[in-house]
N, C-alpha and C. Protein backbone atom coordinates (compact mmCIF):
# COMPACT_ATOMS: atom_id res chain seq x y z
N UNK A 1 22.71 7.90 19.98
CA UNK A 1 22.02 6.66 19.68
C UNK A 1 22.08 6.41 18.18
N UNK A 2 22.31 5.29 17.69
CA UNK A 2 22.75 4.74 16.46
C UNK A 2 21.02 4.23 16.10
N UNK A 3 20.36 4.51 15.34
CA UNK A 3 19.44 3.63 14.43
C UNK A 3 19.55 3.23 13.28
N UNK A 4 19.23 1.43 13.43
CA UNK A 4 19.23 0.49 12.02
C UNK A 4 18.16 0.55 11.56
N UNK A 5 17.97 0.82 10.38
CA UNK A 5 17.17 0.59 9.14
C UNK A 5 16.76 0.00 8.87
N UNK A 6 17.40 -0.99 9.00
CA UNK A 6 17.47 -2.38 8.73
C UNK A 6 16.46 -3.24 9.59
N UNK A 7 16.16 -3.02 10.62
CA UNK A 7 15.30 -3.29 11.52
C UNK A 7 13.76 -2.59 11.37
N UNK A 8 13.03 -3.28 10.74
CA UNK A 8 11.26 -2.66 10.76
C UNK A 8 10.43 -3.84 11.10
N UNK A 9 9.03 -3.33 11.47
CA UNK A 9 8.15 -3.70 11.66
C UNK A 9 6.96 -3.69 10.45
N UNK A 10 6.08 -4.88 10.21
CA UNK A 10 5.08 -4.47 9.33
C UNK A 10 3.58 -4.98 10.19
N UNK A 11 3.20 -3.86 9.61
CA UNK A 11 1.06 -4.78 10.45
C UNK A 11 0.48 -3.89 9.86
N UNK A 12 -1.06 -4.53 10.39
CA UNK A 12 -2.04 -3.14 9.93
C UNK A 12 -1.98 -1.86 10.44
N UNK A 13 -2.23 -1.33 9.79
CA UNK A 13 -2.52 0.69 10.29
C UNK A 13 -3.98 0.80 11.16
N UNK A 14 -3.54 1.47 12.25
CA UNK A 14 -4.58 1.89 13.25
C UNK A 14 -4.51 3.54 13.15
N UNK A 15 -6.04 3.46 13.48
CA UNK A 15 -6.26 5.23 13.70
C UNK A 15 -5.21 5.97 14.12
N UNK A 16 -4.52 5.56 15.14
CA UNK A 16 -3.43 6.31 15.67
C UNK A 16 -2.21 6.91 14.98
N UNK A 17 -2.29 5.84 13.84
CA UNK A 17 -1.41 6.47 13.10
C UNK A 17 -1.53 7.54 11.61
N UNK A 18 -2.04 8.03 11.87
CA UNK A 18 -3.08 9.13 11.06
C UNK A 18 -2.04 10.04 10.67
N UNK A 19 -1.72 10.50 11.66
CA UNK A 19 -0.71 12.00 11.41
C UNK A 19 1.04 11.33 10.54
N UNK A 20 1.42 10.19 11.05
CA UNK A 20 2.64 9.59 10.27
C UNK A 20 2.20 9.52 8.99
N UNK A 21 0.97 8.53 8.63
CA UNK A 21 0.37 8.26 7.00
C UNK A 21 0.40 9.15 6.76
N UNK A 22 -0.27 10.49 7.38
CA UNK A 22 -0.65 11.83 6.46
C UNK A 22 1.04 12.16 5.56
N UNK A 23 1.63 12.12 6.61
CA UNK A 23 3.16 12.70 6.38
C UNK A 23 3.90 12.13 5.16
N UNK A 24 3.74 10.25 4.99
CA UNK A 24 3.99 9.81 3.97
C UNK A 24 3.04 9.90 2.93
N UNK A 25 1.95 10.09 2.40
CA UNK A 25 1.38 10.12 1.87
C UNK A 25 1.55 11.86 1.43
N UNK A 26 1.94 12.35 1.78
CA UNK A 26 1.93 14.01 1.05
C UNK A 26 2.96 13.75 0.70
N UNK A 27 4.11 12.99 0.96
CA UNK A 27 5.66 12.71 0.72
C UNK A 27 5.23 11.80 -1.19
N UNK A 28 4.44 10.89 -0.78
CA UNK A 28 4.13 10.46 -1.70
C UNK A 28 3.04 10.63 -3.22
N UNK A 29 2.42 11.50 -2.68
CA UNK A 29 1.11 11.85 -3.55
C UNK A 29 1.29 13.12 -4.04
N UNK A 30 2.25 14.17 -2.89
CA UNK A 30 2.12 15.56 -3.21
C UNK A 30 1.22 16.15 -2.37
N UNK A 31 0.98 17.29 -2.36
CA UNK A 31 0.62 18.28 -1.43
C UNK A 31 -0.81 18.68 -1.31
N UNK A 32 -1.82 18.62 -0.56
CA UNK A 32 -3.08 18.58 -0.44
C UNK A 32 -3.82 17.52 -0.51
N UNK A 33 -3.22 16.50 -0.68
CA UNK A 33 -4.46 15.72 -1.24
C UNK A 33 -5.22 14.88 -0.48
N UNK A 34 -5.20 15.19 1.11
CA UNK A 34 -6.30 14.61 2.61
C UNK A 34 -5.55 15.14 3.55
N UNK A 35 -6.40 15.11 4.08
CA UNK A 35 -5.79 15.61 5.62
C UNK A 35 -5.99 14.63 6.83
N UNK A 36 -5.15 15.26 7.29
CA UNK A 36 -4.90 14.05 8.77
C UNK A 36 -6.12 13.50 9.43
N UNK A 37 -7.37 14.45 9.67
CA UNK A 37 -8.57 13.69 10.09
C UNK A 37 -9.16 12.81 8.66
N UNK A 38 -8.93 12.76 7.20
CA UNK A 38 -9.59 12.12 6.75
C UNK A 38 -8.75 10.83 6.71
N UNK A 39 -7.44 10.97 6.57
CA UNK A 39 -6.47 9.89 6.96
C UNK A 39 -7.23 9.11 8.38
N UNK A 40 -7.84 9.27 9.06
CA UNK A 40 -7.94 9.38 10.61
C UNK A 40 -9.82 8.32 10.16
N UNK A 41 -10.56 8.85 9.46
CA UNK A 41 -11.44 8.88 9.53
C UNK A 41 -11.68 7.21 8.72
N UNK A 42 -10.60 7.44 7.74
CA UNK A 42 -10.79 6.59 6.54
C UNK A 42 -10.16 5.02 7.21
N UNK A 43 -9.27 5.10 8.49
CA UNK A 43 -8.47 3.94 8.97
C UNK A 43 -9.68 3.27 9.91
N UNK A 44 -10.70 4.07 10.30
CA UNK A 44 -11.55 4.06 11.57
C UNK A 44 -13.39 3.30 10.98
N UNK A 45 -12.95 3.78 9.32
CA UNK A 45 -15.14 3.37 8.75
C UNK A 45 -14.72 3.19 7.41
N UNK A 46 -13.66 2.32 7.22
CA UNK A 46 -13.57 2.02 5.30
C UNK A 46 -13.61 0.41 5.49
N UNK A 47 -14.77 -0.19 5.75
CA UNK A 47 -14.60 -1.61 5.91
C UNK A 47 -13.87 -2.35 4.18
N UNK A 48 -13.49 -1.73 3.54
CA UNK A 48 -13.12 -2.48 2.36
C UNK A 48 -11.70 -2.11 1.86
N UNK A 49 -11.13 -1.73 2.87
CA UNK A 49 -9.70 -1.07 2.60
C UNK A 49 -8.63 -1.62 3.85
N UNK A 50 -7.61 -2.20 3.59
CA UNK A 50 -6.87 -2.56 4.37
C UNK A 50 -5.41 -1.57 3.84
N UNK A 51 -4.84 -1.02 5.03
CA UNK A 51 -3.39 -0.52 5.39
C UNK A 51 -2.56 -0.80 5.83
N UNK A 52 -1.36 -1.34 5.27
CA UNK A 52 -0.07 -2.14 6.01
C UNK A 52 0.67 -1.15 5.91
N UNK A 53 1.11 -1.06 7.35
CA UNK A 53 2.77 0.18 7.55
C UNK A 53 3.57 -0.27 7.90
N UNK A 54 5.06 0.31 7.50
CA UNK A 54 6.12 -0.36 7.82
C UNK A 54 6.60 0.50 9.35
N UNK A 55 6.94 0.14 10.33
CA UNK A 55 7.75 0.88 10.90
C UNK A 55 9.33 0.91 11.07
N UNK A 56 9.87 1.62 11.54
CA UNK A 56 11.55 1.37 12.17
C UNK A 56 11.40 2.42 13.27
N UNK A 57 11.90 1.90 14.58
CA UNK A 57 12.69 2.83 15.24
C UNK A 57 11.38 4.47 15.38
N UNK A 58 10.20 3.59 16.15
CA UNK A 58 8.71 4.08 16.27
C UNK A 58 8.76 5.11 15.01
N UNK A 59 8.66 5.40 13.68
CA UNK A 59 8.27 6.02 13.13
C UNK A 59 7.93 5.35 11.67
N UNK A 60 7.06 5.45 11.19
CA UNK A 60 6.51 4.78 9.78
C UNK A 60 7.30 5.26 8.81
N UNK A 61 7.69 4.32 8.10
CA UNK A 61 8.84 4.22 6.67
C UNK A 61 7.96 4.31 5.29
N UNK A 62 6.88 3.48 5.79
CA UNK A 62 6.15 3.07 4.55
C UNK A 62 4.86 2.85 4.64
N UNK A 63 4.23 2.49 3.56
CA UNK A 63 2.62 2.25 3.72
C UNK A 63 2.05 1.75 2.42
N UNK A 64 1.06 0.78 2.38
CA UNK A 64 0.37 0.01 1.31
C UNK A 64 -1.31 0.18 1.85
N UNK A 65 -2.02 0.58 0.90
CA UNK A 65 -3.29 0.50 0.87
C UNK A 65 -3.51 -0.32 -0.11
N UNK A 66 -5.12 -1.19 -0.07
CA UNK A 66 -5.31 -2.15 -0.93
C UNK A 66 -7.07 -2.36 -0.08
N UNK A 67 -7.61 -2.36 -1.69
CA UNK A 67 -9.22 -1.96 -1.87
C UNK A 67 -9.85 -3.60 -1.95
N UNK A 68 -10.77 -4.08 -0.89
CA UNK A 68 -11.57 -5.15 -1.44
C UNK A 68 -12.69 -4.72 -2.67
N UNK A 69 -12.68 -5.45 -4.07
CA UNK A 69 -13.50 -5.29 -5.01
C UNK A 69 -14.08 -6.39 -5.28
N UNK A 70 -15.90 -6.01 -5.68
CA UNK A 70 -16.39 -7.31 -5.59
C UNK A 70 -17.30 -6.93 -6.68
N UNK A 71 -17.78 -7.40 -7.39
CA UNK A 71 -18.43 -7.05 -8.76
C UNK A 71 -19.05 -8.23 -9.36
N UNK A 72 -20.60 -7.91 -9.60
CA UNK A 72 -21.66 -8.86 -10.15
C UNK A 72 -20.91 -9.18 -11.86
N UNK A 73 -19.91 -9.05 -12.23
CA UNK A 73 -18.88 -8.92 -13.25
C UNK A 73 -18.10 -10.09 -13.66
N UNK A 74 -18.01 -10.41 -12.25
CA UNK A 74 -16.73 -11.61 -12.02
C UNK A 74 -17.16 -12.17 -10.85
N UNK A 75 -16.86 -13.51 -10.52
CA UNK A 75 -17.45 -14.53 -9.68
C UNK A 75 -16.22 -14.56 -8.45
N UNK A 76 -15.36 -14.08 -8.91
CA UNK A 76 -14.54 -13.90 -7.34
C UNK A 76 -14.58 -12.47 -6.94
N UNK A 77 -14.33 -12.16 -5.73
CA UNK A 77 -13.86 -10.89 -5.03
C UNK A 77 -11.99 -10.84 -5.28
N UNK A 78 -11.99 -9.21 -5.32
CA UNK A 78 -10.16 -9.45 -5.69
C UNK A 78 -9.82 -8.09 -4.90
N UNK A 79 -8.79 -8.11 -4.69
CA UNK A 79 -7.95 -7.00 -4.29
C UNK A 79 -7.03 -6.47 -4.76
N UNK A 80 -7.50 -4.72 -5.13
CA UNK A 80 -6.08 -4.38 -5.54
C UNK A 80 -5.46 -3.66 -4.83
N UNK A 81 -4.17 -3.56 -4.93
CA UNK A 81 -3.28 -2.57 -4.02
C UNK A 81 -3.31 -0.95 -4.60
N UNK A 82 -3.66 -0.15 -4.22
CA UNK A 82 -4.13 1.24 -5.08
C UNK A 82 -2.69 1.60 -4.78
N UNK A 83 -1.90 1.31 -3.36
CA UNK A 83 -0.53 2.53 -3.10
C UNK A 83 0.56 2.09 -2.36
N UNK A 84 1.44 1.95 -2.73
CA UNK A 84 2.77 1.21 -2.11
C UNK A 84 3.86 2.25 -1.86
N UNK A 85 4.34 3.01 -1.07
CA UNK A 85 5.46 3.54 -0.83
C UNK A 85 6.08 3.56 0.07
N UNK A 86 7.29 3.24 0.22
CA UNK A 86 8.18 3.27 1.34
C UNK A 86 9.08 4.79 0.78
N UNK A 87 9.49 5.33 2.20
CA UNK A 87 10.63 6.37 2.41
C UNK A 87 11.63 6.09 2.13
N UNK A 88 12.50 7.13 1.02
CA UNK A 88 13.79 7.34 0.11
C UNK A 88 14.82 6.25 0.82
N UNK A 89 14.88 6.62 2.12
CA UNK A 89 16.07 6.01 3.04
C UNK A 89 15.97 4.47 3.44
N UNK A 90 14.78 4.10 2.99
CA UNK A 90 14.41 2.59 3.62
C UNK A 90 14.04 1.95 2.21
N UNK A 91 14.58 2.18 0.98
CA UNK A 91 14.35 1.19 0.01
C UNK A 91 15.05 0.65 -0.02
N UNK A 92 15.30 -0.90 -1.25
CA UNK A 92 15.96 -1.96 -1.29
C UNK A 92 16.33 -2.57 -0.12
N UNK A 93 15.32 -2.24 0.83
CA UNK A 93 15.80 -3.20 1.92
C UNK A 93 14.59 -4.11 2.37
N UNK A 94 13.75 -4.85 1.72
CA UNK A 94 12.76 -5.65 1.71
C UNK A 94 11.29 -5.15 2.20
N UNK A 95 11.61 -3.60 2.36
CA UNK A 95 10.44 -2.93 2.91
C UNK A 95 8.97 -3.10 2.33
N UNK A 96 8.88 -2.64 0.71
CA UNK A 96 8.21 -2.93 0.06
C UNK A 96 7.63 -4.18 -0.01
N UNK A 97 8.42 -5.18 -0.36
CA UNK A 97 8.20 -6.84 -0.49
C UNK A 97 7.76 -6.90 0.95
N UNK A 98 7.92 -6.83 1.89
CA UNK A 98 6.84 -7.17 3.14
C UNK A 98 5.52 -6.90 3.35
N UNK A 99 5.99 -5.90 2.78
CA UNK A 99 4.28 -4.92 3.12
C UNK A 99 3.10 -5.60 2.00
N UNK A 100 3.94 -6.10 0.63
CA UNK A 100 3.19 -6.72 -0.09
C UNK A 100 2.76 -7.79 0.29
N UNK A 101 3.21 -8.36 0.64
CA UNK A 101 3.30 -10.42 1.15
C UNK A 101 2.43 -9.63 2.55
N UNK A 102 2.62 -9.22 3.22
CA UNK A 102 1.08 -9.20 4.13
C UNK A 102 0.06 -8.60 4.20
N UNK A 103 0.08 -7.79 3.25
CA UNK A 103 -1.32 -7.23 2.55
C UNK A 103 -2.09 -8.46 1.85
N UNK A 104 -1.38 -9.30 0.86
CA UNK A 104 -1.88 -10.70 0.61
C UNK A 104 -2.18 -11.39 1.21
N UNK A 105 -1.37 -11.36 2.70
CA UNK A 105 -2.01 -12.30 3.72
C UNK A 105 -3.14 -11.67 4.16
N UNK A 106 -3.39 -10.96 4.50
CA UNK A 106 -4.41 -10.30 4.96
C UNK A 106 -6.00 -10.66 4.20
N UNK A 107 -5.73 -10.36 2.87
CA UNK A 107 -6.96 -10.72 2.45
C UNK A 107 -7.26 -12.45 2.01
N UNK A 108 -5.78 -12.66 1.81
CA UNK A 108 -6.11 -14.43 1.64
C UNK A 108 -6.87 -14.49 2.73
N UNK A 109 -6.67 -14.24 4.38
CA UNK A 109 -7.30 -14.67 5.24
C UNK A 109 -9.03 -14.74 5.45
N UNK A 110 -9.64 -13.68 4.01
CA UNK A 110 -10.73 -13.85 4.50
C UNK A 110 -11.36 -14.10 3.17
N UNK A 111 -10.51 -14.99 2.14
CA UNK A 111 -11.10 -15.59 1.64
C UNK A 111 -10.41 -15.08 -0.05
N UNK A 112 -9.32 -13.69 -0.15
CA UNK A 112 -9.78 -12.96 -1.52
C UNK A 112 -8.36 -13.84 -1.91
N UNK A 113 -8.13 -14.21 -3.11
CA UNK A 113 -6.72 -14.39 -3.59
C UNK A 113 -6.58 -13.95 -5.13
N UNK A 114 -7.10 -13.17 -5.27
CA UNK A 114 -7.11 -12.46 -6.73
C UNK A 114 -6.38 -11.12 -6.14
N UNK A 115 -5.25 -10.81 -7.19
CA UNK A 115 -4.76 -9.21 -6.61
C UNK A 115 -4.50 -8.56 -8.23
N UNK A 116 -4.63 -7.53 -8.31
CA UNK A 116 -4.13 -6.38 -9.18
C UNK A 116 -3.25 -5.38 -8.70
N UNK A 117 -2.44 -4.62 -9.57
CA UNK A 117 -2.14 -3.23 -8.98
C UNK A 117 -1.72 -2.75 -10.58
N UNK A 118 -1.84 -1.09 -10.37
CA UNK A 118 -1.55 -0.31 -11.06
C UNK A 118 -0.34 0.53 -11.09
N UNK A 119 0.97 0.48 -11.61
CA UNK A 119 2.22 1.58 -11.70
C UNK A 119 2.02 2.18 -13.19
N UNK A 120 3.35 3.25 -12.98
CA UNK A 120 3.70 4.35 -13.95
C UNK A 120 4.22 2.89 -15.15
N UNK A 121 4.11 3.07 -16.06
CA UNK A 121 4.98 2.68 -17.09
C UNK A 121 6.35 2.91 -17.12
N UNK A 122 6.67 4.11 -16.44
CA UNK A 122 8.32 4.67 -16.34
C UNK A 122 8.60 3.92 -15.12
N UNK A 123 7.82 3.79 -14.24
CA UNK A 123 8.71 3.01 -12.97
C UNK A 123 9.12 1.48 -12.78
N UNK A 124 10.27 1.24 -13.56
CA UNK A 124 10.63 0.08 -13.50
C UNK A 124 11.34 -0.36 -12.35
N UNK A 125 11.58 0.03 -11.13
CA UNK A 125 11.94 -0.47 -10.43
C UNK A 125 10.81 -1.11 -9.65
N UNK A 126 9.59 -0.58 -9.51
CA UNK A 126 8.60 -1.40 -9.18
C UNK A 126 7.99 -2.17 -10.11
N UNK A 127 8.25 -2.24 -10.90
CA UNK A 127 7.89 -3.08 -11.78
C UNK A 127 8.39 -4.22 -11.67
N UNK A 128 9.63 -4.19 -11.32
CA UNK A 128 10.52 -5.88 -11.28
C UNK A 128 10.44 -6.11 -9.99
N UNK A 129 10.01 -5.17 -8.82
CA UNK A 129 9.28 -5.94 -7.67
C UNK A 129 8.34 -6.64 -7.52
N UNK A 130 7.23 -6.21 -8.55
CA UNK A 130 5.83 -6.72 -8.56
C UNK A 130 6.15 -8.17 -9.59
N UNK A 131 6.55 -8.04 -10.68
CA UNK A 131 7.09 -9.34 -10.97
C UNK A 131 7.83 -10.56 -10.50
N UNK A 132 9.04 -10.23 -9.71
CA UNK A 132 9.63 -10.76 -8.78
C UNK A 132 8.79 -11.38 -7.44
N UNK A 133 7.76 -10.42 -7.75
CA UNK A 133 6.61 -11.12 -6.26
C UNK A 133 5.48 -11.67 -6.70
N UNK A 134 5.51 -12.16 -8.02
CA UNK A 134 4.69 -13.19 -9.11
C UNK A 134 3.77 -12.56 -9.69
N UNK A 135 3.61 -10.93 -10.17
CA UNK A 135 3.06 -10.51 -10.50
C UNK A 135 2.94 -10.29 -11.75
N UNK A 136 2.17 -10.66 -12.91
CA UNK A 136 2.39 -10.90 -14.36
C UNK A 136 2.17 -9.17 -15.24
N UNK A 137 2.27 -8.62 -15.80
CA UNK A 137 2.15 -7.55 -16.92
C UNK A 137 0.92 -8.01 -17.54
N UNK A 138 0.04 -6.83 -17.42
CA UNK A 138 -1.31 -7.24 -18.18
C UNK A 138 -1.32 -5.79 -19.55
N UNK A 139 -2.10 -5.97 -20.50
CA UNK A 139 -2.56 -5.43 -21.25
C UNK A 139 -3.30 -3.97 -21.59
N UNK A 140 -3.64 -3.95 -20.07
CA UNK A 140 -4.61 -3.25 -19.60
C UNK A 140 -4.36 -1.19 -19.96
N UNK A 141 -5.06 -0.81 -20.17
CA UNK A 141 -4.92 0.94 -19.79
C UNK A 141 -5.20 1.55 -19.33
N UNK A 142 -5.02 2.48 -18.13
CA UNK A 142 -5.46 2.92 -17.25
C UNK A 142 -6.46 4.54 -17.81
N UNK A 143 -7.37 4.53 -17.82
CA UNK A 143 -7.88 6.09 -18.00
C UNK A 143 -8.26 6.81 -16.75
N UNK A 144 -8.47 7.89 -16.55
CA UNK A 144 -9.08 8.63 -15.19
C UNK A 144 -9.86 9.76 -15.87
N UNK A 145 -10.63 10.33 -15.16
CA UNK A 145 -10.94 11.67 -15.57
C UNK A 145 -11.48 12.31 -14.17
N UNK A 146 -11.09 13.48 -13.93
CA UNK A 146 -11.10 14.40 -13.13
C UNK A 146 -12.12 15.62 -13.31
N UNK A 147 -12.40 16.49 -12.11
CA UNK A 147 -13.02 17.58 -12.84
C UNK A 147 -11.74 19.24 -13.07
């Protein structure tokens, strides 16, 4: 049996697919960092988090998470996308750009049209995706602190 690549699916992420996310997401994040029931847990009671997966050929390629934020700060609600990755074998093939454009739909639908996201400074290939998908370069600096 021959499978195209080229051929995917995008929608929201359901519980069921817990154990695939886990898989991309350690692919993507590195090693430890949730496990399949919190993957499981987090698709099932995070009313402020939406997940778009890509599929091909029943198995998930890719995945976008994206956080509703709402803050006595600012007079709109906005969304940012915290995580975008598609699998080595399924880039440049509009994977990414889908998953973005209906993660936007998603929250346009209930009202948000403000979006952010955060990349590496070194990753310019997403960089000229997110631009290319009208996304402007802000000023901004990211700090974290950990324990």
């Amino acid at each position: 049996m021959v499978l195209d690549k080229n051929v995917f699916t995008i929608r929201k992420a359901c519980p069921e697919d817990a154990v695939e996310l886990h898989r991309l997401n350690e692919a993507f994040n590195g090693m430890g960092e949730t496990t399949v029931e919190h993957v499981e847990e987090s698709l099932r009671n995070n009313p402020t988090e939406i997940v778009i997966v890509a599929e091909s050929n029943g198995r998930l390629v890719g995945f976008a998470c994206s956080q509703l934020f709402h803050s006595m700060c600012y007079d709109v609600e906005y969304c940012e996308v915290t995580e975008l990755f598609v699998a080595e074998d399924f880039r440049r093939l509009g994977v990414a750009r889908g998953m973005l454009k209906v993660t936007e739909d998603a929250f346009r639908t209930i009202g948000v049209n403000h979006f952010q996201l955060f990349t590496r400074v070194d990753n310019l290939k997403a960089q000229a995706l997110y631009e290319s998908s009208g996304y402007t370069r802000s000023n901004e600096v990211l700090y974290r602190k950990r324990p």
